[in-house]
Protein backbone atom coordinates (compact mmCIF):
# COMPACT_ATOMS: atom_id res chain seq x y z
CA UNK A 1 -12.87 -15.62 -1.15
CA UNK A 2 -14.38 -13.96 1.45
CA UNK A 3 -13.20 -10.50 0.86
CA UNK A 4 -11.08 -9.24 -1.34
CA UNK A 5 -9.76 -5.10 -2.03
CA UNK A 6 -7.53 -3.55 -4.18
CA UNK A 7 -5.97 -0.01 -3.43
CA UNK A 8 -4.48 1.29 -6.35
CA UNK A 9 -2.36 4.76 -6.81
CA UNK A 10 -4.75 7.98 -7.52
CA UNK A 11 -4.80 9.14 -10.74
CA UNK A 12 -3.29 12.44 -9.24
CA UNK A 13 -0.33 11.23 -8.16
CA UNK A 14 0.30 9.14 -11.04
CA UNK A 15 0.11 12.22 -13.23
CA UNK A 16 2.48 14.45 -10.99
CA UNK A 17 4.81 12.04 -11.40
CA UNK A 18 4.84 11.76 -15.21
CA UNK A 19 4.90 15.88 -15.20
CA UNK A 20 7.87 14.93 -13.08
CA UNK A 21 9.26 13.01 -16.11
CA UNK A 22 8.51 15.02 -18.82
CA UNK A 23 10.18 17.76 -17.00
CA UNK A 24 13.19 15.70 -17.40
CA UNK A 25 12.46 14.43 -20.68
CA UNK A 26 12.18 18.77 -21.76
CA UNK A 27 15.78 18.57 -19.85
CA UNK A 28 17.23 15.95 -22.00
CA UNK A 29 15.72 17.09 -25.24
CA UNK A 30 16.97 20.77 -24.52
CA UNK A 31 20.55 19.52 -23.78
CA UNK A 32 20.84 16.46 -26.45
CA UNK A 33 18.29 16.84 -29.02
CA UNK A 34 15.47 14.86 -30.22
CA UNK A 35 16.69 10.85 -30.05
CA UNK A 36 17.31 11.15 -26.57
CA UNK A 37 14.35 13.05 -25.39
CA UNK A 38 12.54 10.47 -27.19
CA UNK A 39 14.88 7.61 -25.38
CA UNK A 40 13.69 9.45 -22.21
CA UNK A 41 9.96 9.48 -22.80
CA UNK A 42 9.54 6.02 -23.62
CA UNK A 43 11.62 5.17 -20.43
CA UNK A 44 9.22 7.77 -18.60
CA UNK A 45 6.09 5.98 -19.72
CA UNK A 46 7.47 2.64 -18.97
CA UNK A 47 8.10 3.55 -15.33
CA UNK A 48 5.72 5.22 -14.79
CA UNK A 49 3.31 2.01 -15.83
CA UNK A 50 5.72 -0.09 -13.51
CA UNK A 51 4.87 2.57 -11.13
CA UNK A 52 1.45 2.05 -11.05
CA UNK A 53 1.87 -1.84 -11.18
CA UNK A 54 3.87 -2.09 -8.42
CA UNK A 55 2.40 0.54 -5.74
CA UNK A 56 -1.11 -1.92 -6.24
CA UNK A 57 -1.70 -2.98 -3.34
CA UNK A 58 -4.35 -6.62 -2.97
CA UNK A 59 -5.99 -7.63 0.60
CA UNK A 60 -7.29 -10.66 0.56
CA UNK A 61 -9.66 -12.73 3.43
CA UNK A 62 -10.29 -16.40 2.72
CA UNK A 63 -11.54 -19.01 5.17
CA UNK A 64 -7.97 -20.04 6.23
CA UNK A 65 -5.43 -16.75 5.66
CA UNK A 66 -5.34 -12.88 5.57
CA UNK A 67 -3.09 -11.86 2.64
CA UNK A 68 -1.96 -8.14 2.57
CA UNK A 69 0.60 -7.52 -0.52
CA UNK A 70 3.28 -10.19 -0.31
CA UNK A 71 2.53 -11.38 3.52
CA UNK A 72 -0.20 -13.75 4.75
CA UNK A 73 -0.81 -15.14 8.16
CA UNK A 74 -3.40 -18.01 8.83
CA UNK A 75 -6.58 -16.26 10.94
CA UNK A 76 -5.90 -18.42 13.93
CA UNK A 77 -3.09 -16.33 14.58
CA UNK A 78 -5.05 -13.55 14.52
CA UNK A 79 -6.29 -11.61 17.80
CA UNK A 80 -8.32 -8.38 18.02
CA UNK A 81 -8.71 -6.14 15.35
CA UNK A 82 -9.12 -2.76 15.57
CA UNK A 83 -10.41 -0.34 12.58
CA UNK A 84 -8.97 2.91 12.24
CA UNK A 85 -9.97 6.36 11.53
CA UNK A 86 -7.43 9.11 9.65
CA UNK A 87 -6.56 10.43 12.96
CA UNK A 88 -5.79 6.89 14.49
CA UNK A 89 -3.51 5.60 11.77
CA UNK A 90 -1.74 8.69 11.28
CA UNK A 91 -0.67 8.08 14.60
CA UNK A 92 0.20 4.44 14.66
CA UNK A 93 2.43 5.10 11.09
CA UNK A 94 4.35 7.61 12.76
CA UNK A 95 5.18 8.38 16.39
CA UNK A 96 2.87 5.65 17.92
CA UNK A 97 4.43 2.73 15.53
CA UNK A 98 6.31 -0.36 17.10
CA UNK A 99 9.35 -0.73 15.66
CA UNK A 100 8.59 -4.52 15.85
CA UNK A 101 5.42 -4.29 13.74
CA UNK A 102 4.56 -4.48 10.11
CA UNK A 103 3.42 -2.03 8.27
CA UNK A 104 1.79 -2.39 4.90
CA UNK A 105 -0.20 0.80 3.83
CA UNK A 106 -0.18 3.71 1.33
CA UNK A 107 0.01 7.58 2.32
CA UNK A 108 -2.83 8.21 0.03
CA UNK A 109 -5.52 5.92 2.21
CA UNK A 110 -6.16 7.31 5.16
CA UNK A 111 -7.55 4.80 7.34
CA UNK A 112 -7.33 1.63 7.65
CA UNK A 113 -7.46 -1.81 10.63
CA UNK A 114 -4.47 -2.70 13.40
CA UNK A 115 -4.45 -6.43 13.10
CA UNK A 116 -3.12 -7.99 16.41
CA UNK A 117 -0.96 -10.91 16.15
CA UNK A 118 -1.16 -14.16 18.56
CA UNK A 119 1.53 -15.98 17.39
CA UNK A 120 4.35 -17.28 20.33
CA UNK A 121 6.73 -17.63 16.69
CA UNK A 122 6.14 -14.41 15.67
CA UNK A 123 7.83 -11.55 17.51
CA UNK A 124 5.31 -8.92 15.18
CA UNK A 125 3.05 -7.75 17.43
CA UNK A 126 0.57 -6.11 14.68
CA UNK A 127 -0.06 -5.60 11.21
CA UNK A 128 -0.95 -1.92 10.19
CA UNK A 129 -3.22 -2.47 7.24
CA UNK A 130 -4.24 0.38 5.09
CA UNK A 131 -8.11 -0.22 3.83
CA UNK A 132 -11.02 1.94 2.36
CA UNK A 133 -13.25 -0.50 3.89
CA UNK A 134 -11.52 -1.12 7.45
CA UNK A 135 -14.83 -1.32 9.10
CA UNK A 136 -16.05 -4.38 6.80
CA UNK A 137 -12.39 -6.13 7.14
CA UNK A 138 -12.34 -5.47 10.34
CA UNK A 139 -15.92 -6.49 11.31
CA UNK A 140 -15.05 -9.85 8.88
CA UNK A 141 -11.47 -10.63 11.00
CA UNK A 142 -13.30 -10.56 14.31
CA UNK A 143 -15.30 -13.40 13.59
């Protein structure tokens, strides 16, 4: 493994959420009583766990594939690579994306690399990558 980073959810937005829920759980309990506003918490924790689980997100380099979430293309495929600053990806998420290209970030990371894609198969013609250390993965890519 050549380089590997894992972006999980803030701590801050995790907890706004599960205010979120107890607000609803205060709802329930106010309208039905005790049971179900305990019903409603433990289904509030759980999702909010699954919450965190899920929004992980794992970028991996190896000496044969890039692997961002659930996608992976071998690095021969791979073209230039382009790090981004907060200003840059804002742009490329929103009114600058390609419809066509794949997009695999989080709104709480700010910047992250524009992997170009050389593939005659492959009608994507970048990745959008979120990263905290887009310089280093990008730097590593472009060898």
């Amino acid at each position: 493994m050549r380089f590997r980073e894992v972006i999980r959810a803030p701590f801050w937005l995790l907890a706004f959420i599960y205010f979120l829920f107890l607000s609803l759980v205060i709802a329930v309990w106010a309208a039905l009583g005790n049971q179900s506003a305990f019903i409603t918490w433990v289904v509030s924790t759980f999702l909010i766990v699954l919450i965190a689980l899920k929004s992980t997100l794992i970028l991996e380099v190896d000496e044969k594939e890039l692997r961002a979430g659930p996608a992976h293309i071998e690095l021969k495929y791979i073209g230039r690579v382009i790090p981004l600053d907060s200003k840059e990806m804002g742009r490329l998420r929103t009114r600058d994306a390609d419809p066509a290209s794949f997009l695999i970030f989080r709104f709480w990371r700010s910047t992250g690399v524009k992997v170009e894609i050389n593939d005659p198969r492959d009608q994507t013609p970048y990745w959008l990558i979120t990263s905290k250390r887009n310089s280093e993965l990008a730097n590593l890519l472009s060898k």
